[in-house]
N, C-alpha and C. Protein backbone atom coordinates (compact mmCIF):
# COMPACT_ATOMS: atom_id res chain seq x y z
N UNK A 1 0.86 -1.17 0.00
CA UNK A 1 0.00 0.00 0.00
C UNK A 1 0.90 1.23 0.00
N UNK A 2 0.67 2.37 -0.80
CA UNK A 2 1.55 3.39 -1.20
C UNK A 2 1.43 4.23 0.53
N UNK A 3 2.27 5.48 0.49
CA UNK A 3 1.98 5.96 1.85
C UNK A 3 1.06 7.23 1.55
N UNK A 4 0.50 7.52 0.66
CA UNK A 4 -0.89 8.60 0.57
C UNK A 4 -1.65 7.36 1.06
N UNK A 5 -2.14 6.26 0.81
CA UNK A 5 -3.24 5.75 0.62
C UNK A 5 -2.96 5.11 2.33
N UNK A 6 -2.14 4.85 2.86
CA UNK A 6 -1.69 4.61 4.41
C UNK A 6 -2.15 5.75 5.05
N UNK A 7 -1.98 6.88 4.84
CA UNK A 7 -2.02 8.20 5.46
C UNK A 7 -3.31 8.55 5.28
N UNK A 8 -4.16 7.81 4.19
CA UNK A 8 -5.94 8.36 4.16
C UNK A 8 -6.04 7.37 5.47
N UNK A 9 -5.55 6.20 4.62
CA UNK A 9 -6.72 5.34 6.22
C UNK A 9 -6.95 5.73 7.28
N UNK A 10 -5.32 6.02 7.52
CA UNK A 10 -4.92 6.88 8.98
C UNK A 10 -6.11 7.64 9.73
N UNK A 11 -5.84 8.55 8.87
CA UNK A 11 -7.13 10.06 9.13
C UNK A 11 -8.29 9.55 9.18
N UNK A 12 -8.63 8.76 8.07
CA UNK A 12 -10.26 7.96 8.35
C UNK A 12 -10.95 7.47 9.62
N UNK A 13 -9.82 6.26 10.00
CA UNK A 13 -9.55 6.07 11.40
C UNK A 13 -10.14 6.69 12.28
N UNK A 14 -9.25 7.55 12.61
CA UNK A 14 -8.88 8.78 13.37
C UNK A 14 -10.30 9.70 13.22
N UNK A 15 -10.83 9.80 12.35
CA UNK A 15 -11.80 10.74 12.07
C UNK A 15 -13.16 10.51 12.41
N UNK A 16 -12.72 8.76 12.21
CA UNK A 16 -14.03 8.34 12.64
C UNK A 16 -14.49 7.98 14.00
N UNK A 17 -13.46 7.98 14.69
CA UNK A 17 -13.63 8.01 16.38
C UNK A 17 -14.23 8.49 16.86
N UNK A 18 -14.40 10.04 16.61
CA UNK A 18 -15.48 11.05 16.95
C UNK A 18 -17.05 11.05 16.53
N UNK A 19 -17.12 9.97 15.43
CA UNK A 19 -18.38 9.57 14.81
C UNK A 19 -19.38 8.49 16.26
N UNK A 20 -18.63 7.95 16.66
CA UNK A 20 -19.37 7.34 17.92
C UNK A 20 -20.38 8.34 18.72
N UNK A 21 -21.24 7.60 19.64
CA UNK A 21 -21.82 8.59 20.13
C UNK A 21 -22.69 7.84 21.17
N UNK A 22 -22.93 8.00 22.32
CA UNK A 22 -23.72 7.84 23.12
C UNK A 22 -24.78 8.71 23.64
N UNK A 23 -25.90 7.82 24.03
CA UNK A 23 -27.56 8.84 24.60
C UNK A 23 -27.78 8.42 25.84
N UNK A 24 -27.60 9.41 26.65
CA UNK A 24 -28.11 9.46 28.29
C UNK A 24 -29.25 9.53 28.04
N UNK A 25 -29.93 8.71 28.98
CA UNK A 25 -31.23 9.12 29.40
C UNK A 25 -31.17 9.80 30.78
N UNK A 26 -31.25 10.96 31.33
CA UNK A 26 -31.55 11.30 32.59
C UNK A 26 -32.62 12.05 33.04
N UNK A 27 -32.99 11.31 34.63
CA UNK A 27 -34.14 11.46 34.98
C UNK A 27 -34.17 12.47 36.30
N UNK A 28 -34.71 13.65 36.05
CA UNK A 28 -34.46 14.66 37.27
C UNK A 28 -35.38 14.35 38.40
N UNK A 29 -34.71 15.26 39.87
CA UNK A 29 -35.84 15.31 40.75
C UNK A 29 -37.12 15.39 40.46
N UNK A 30 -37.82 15.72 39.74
CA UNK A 30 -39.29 15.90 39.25
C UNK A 30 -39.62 14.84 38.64
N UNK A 31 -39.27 13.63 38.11
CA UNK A 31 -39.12 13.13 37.20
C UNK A 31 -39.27 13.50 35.60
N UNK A 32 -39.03 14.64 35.12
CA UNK A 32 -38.55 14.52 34.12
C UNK A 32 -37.92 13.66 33.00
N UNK A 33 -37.93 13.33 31.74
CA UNK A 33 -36.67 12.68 31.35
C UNK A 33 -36.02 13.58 29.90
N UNK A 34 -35.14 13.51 30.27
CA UNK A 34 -34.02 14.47 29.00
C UNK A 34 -33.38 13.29 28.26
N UNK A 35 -33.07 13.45 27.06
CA UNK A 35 -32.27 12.77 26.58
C UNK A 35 -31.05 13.70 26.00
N UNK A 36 -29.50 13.14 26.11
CA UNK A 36 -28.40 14.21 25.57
C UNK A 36 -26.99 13.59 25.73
N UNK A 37 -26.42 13.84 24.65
CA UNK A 37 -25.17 13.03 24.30
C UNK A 37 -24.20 13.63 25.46
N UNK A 38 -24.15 13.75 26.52
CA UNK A 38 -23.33 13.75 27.90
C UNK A 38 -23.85 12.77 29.04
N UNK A 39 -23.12 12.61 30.03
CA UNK A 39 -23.29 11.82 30.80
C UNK A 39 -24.45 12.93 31.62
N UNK A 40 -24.91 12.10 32.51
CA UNK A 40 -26.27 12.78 33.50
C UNK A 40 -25.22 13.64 34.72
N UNK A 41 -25.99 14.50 34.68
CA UNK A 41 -25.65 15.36 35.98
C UNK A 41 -25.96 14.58 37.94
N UNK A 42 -25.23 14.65 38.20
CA UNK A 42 -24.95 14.13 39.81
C UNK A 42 -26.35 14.20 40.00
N UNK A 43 -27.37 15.64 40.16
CA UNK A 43 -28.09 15.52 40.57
C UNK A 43 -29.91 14.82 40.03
N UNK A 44 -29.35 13.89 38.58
CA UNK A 44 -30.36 13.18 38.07
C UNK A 44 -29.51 11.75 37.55
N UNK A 45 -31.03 11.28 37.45
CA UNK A 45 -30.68 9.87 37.83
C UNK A 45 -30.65 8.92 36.02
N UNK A 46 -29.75 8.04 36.02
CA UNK A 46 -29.57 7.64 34.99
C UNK A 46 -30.36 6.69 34.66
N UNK A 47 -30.95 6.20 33.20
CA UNK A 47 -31.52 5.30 32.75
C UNK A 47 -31.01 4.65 31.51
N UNK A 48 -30.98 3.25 31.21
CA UNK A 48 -30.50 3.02 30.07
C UNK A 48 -31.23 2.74 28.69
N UNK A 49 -30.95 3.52 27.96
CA UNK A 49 -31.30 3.38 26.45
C UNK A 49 -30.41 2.33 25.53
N UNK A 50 -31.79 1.62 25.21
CA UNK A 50 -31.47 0.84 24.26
C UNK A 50 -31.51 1.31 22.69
N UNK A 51 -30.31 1.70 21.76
CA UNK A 51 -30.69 2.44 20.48
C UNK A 51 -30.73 1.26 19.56
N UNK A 52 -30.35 0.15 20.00
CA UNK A 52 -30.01 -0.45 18.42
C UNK A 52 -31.10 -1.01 17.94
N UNK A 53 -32.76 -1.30 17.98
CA UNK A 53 -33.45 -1.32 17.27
C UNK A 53 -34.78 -0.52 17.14
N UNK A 54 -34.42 1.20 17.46
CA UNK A 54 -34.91 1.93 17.60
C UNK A 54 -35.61 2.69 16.01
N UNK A 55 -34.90 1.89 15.13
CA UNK A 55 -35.09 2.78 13.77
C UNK A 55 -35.48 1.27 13.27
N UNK A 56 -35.59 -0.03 13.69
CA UNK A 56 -35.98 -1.28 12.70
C UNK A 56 -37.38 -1.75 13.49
N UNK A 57 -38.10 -0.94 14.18
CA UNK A 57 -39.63 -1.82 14.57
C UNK A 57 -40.52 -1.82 13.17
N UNK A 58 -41.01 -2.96 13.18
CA UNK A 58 -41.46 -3.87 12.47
C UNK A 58 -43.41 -3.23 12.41
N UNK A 59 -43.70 -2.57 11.35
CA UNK A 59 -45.16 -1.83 11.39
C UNK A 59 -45.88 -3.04 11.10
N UNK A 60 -46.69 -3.52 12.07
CA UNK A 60 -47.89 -4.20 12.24
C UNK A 60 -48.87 -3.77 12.21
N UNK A 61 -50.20 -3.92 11.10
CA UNK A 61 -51.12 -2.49 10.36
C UNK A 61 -52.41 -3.69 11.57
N UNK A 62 -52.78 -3.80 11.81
CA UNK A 62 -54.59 -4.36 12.58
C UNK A 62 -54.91 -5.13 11.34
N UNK A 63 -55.81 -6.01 11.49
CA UNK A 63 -56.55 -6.23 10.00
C UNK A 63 -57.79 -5.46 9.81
N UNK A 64 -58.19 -4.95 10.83
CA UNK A 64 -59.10 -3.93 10.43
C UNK A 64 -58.71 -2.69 9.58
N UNK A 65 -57.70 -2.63 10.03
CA UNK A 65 -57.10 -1.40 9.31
C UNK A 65 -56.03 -1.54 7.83
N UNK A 66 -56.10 -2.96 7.98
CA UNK A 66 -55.47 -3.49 6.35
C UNK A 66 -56.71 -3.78 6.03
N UNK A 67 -57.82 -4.20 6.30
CA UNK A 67 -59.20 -3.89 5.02
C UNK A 67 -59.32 -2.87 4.63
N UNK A 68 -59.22 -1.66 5.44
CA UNK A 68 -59.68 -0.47 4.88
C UNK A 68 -58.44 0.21 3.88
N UNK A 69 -57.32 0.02 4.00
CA UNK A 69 -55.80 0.11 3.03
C UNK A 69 -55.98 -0.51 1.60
N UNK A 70 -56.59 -1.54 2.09
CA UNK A 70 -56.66 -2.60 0.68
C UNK A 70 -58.23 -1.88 -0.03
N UNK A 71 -59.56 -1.18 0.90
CA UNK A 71 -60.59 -0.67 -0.03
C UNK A 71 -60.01 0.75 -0.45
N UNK A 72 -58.88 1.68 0.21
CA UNK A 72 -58.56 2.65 0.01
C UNK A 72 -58.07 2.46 -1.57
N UNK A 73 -56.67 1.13 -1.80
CA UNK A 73 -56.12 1.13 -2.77
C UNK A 73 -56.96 0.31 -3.90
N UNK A 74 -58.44 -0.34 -3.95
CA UNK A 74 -59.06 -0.59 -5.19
C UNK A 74 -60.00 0.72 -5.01
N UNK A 75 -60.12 1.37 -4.48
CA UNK A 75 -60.50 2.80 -4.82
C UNK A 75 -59.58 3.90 -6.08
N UNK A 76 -58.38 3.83 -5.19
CA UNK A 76 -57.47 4.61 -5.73
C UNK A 76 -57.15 4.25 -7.48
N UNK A 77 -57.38 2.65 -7.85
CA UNK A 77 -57.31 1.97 -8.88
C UNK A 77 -58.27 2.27 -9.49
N UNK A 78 -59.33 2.05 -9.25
CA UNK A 78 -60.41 2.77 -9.97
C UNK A 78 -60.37 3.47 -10.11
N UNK A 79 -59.84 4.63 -9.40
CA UNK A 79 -60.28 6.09 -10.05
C UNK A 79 -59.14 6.20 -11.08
N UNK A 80 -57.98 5.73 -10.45
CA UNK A 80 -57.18 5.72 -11.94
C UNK A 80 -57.57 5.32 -13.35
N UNK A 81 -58.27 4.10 -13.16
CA UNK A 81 -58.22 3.22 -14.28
C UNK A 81 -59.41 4.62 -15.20
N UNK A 82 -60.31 5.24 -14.76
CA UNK A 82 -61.08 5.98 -14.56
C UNK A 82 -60.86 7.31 -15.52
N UNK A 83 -59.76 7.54 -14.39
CA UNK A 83 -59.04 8.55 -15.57
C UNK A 83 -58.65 8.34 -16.74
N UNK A 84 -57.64 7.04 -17.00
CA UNK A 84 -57.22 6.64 -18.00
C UNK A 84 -58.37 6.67 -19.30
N UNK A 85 -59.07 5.82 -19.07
CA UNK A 85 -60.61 5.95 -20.08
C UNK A 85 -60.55 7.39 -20.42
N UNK A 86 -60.95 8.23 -19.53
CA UNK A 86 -61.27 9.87 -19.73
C UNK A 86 -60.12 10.01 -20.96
N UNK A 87 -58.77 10.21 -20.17
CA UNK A 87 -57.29 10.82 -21.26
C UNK A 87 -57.44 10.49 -22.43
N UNK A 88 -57.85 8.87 -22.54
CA UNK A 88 -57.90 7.73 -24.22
C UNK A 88 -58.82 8.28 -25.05
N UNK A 89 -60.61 8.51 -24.29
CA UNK A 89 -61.24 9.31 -24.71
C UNK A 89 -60.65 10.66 -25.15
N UNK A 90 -60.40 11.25 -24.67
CA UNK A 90 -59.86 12.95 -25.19
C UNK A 90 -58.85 12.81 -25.80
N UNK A 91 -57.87 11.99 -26.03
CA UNK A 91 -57.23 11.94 -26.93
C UNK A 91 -57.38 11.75 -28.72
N UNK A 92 -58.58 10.43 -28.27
CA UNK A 92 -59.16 10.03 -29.53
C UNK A 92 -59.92 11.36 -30.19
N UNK A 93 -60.45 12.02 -29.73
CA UNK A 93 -61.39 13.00 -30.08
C UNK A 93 -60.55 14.11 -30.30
N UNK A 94 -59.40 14.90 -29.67
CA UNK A 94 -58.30 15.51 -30.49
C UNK A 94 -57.94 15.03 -31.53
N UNK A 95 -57.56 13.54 -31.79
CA UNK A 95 -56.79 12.96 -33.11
C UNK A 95 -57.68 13.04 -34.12
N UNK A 96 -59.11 12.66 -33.88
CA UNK A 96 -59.93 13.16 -35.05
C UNK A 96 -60.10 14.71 -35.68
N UNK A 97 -60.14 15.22 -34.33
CA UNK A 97 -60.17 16.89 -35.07
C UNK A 97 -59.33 17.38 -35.47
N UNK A 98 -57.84 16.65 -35.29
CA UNK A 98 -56.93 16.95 -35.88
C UNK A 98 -56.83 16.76 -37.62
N UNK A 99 -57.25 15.12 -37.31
CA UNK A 99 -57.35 15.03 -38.71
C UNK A 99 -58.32 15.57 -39.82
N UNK A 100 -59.35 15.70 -39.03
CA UNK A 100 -60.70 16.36 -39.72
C UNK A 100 -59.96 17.62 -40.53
N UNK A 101 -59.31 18.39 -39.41
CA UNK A 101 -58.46 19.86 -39.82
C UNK A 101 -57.45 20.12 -40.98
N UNK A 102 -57.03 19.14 -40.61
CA UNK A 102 -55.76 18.46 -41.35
C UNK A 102 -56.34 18.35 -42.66
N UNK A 103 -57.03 17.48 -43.11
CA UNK A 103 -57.81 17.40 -44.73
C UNK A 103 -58.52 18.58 -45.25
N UNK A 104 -58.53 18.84 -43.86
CA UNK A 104 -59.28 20.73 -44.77
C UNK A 104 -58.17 21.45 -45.34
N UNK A 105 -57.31 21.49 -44.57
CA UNK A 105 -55.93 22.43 -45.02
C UNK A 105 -55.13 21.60 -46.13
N UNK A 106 -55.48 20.23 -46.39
CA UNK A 106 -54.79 19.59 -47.26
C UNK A 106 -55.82 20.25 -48.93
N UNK A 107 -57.17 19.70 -48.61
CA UNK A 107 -58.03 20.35 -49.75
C UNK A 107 -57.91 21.98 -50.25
N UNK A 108 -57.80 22.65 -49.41
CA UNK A 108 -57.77 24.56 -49.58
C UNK A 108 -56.39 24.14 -49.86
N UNK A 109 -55.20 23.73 -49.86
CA UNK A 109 -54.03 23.99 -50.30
C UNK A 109 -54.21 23.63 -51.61
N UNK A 110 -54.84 22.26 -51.85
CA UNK A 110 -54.89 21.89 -53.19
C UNK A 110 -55.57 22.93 -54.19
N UNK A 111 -56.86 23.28 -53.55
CA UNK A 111 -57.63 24.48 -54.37
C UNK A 111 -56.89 25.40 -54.52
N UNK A 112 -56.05 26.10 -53.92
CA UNK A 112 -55.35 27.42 -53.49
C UNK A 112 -54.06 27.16 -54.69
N UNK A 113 -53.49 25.87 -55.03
CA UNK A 113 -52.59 25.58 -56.23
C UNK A 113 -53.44 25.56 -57.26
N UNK A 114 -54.42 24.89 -57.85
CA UNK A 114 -55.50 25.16 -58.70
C UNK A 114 -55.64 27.05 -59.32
N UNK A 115 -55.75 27.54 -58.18
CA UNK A 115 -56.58 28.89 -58.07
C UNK A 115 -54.95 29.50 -58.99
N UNK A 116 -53.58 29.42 -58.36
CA UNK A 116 -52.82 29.92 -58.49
C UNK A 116 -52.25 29.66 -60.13
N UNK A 117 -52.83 28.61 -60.76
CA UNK A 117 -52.44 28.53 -62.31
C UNK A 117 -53.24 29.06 -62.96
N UNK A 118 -54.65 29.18 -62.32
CA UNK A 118 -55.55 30.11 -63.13
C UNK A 118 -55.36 31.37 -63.04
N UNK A 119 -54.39 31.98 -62.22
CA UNK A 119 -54.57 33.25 -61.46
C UNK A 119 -53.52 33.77 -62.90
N UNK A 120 -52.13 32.71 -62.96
CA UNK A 120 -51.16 33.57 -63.91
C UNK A 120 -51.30 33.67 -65.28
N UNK A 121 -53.13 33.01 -65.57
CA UNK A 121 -53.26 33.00 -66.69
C UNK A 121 -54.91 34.42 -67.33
N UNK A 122 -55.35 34.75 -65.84
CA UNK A 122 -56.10 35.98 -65.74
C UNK A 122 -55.76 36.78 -64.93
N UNK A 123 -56.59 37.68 -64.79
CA UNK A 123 -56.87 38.40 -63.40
C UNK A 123 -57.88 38.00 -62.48
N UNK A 124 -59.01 37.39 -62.65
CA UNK A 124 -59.99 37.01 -62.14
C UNK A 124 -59.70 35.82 -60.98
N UNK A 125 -58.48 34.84 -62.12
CA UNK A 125 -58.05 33.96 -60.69
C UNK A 125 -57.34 34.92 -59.64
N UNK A 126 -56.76 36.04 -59.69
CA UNK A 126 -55.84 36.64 -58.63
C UNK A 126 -56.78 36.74 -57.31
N UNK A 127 -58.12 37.49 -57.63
CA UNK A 127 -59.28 37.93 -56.51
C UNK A 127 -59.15 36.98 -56.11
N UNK A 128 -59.47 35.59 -56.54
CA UNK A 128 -60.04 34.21 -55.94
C UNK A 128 -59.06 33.75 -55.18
N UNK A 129 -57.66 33.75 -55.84
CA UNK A 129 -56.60 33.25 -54.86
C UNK A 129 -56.01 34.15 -53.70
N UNK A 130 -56.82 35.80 -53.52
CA UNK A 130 -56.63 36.04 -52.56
C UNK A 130 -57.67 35.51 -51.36
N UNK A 131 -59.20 35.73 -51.78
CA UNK A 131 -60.08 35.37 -51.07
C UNK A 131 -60.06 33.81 -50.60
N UNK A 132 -59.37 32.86 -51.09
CA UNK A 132 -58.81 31.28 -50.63
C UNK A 132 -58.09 31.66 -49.72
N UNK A 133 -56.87 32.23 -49.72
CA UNK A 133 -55.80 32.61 -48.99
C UNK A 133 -56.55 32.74 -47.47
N UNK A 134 -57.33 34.21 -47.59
CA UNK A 134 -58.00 34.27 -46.45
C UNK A 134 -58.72 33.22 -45.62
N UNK A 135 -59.27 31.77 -46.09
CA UNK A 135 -60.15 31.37 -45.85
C UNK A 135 -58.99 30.16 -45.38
N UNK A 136 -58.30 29.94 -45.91
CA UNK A 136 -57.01 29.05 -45.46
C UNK A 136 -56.26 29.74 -44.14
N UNK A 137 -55.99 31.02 -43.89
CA UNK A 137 -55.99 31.36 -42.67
C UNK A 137 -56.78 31.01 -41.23
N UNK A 138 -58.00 31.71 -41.29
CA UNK A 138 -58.63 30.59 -40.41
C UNK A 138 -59.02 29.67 -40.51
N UNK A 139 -58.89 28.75 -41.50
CA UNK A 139 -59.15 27.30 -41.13
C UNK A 139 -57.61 26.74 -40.52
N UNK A 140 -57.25 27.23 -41.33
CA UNK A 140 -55.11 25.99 -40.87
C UNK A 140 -54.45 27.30 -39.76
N UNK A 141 -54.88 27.84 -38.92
CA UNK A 141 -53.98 28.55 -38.08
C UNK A 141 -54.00 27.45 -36.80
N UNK A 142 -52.60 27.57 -36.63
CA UNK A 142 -52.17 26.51 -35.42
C UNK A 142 -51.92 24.91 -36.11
N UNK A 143 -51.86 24.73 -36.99
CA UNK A 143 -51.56 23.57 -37.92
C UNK A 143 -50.34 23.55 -38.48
């Protein structure tokens, strides 16, 4: 082992010593109880804490109260599933009006090329291919 990588451990070590830690429980004349990483004062009385399976208790739900978890979550499913229908619905019904839109602006483009060979061959097509123009505006805006 090189001596940087000797000299991390070192410090690690060392660093981690201070990572320890102990919890008084102390219990005053009144009975009170404090908890605090020093030892108890002379004039209160010590108790011992157990930490090490203070963060692993084991949640035990009632079964009364896992029926009502389990009607909460085929509730919650339903209303999802619920929604979903709704979104599929409104989607489908955008995609049609899309397309509905879509063939309009495909037809007025086609007319609007039509209009435009007649236009360079009068004047009469010019009016018409402006008044298309217009009418292709609000139909294909946002398309």
């Amino acid at each position: 082992m090189s001596l940087g990588k000797q000299l991390l451990a070192s410090i690690l070590i060392v660093a981690s010593h201070g990572a320890l830690a102990e919890v008084f429980k102390c219990i005053d004349e009144r009975g009170f109880s404090t908890y605090q990483d020093r030892p108890c004062p002379h004039d209160s009385r010590r108790s011992p804490v157990d930490t090490r399976y203070a963060s692993s208790l084991p949640l035990k739900v009632p079964d009364a109260d896992q029926e009502i978890l389990e009607q909460i979550g085929a509730a919650n499913r339903a209303r999802d599933e619920s929604r979903r229908e709704a979104m599929s619905a409104s989607l489908t019904r955008r995609q049609q009006a899309f397309a509905q839109k879509r063939a309009q602006c495909l037809a007025l483009r086609a007319e609007l090329n039509a209009l435009r060979e007649t236009a360079h061959r009068d004047t009469a097509g010019g009016a018409a291919e402006s008044n298309l123009m217009l009418r292709m505006r609000g139909a294909c805006s946002g398309w």
